[in-house]
Every structure is written in C-alpha cells, then in structure tokens.
N, C-alpha and C. Protein backbone atom coordinates (compact mmCIF):
# COMPACT_ATOMS: atom_id res chain seq x y z
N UNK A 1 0.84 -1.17 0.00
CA UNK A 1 0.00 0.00 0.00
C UNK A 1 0.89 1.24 0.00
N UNK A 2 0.69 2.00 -0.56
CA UNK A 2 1.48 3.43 -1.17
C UNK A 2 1.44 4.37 0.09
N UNK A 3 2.23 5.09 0.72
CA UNK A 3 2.02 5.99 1.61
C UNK A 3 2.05 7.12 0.67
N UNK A 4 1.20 8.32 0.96
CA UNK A 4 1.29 9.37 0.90
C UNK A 4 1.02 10.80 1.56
N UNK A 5 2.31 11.77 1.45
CA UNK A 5 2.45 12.42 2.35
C UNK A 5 1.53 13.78 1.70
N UNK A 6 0.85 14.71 2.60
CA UNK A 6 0.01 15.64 1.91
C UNK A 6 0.80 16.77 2.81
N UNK A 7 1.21 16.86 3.82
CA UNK A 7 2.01 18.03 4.62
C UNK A 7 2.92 17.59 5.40
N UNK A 8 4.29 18.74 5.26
CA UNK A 8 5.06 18.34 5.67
C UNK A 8 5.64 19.49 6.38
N UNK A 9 5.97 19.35 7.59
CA UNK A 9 5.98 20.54 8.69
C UNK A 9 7.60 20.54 9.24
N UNK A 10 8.39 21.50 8.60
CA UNK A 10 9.83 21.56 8.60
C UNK A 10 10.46 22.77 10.22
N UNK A 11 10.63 22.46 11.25
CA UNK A 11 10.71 23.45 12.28
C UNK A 11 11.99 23.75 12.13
N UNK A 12 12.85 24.98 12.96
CA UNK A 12 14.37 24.63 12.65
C UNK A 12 14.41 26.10 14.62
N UNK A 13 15.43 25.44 14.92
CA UNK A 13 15.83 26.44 16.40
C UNK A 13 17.48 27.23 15.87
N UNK A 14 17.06 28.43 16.09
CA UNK A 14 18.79 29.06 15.72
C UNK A 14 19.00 29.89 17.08
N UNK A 15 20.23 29.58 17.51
CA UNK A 15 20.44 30.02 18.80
C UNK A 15 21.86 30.71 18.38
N UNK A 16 21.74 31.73 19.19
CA UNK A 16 23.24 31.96 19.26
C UNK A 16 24.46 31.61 19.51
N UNK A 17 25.81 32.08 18.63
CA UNK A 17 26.94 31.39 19.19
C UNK A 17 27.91 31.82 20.24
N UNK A 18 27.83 30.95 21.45
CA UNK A 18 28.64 31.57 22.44
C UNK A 18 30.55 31.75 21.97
N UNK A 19 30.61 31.22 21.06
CA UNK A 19 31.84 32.02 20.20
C UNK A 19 31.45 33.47 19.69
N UNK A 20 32.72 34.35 20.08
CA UNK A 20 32.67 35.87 19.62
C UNK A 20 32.79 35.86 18.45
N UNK A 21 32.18 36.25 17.24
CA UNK A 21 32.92 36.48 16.44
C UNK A 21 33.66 37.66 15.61
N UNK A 22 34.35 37.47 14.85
CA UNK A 22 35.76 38.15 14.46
C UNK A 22 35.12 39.59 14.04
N UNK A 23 35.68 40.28 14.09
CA UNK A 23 35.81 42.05 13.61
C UNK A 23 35.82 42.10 12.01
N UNK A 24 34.47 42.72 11.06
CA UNK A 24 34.52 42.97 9.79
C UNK A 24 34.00 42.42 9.09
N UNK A 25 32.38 42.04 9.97
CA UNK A 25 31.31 41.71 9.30
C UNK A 25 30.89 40.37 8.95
N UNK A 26 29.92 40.28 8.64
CA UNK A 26 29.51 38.68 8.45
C UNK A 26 29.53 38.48 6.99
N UNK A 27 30.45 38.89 6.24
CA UNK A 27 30.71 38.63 5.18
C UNK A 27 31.43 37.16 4.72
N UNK A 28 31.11 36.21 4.21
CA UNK A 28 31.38 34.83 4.29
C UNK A 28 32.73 34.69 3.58
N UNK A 29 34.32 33.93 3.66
CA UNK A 29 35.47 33.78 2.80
C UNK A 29 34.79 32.99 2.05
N UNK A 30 35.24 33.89 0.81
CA UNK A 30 35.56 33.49 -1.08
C UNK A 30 36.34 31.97 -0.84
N UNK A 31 35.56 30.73 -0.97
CA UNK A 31 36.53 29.76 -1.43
C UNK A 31 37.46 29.72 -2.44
N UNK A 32 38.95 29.24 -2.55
CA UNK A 32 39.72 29.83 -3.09
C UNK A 32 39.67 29.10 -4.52
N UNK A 33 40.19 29.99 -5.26
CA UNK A 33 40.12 29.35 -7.09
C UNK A 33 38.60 28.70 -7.13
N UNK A 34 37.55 29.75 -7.07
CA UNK A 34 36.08 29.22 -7.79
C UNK A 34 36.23 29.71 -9.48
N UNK A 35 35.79 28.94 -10.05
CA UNK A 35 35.50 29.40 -11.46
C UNK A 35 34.32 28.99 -11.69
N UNK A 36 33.51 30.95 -11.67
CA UNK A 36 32.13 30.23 -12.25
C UNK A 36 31.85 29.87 -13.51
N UNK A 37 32.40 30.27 -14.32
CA UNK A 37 32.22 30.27 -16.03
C UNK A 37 32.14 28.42 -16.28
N UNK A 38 33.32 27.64 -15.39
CA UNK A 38 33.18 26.53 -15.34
C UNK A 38 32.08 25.77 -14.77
N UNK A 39 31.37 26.53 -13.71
CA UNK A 39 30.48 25.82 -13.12
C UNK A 39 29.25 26.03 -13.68
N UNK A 40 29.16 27.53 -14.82
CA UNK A 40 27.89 27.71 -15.79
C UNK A 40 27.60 26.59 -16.81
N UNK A 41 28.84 26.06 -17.68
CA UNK A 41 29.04 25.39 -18.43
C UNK A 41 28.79 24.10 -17.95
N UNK A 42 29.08 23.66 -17.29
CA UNK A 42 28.63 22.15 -16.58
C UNK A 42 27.38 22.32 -16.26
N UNK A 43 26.73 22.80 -15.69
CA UNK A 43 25.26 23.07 -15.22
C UNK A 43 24.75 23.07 -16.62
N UNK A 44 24.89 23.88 -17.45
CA UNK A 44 23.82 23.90 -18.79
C UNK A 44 24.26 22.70 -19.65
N UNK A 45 25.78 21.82 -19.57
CA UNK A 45 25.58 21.22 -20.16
C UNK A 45 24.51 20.18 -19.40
N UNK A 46 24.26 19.61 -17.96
CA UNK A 46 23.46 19.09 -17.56
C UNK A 46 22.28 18.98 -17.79
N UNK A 47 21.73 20.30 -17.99
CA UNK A 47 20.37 20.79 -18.54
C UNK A 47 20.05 20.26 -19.79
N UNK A 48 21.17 20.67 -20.91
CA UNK A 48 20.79 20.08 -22.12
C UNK A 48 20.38 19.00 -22.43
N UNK A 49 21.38 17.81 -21.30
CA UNK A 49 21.32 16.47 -21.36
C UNK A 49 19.90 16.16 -20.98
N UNK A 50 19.55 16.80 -19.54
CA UNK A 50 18.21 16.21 -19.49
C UNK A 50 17.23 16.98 -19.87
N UNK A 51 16.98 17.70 -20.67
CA UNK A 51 15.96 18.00 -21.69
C UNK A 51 15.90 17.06 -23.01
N UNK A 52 17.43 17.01 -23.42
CA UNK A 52 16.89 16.09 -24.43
C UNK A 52 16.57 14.28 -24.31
N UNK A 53 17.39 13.75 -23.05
CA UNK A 53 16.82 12.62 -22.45
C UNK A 53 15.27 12.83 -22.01
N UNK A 54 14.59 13.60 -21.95
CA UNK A 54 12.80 13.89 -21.56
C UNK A 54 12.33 13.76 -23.05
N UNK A 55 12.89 14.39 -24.20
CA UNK A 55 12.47 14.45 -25.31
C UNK A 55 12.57 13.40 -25.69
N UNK A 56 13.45 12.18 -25.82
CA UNK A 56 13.73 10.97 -26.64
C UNK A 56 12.86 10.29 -25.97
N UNK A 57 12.27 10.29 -24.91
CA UNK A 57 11.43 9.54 -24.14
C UNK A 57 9.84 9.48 -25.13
C-alpha cells in the first residue's frame, strides 16, 4: 500500500553562538580558485542532457 504524504511541517531552532565572532562583518570567505564560467558550463551542459533525455522519451 502506497504511503502518501500531503504536509510536511519543517521546524528549525537558531540560537546563538557563544563564540565571539571576528571584527569585519559577516561577510562569508571566497573559497579559493572558484570558477564560475566553469560551473555555468557544466550546469547547462546538464540541462541540455536532461531536456533532451525527456524528449527521446
């Protein structure tokens, strides 16, 4: 017999961190050597793939 779910109730608690943190904002570090141009190109080639795997279907 198939379960199915009709609502789904996601809670989440954010508490503060008893670590201080550092001087100069909550600005997040740049992981180093990102290349997005590379990560555009992989993503759309992904896309392409599964658009046209939906189409041959």
């Amino acid at each position: 017999m198939p379960v199915q779910i009709n609502e789904m109730i996601i809670r989440a608690n954010i508490t503060e961190s008893a670590v201080p943190e550092k001087k100069g904002g909550n600005a997040p570090a740049a992981p180093a050597a990102v290349n997005k141009d590379e990560i555009v190109r992989e993503c759309a080639a992904l896309v392409l793939e599964m658009l046209n795997d939906k189409k041959q279907r």
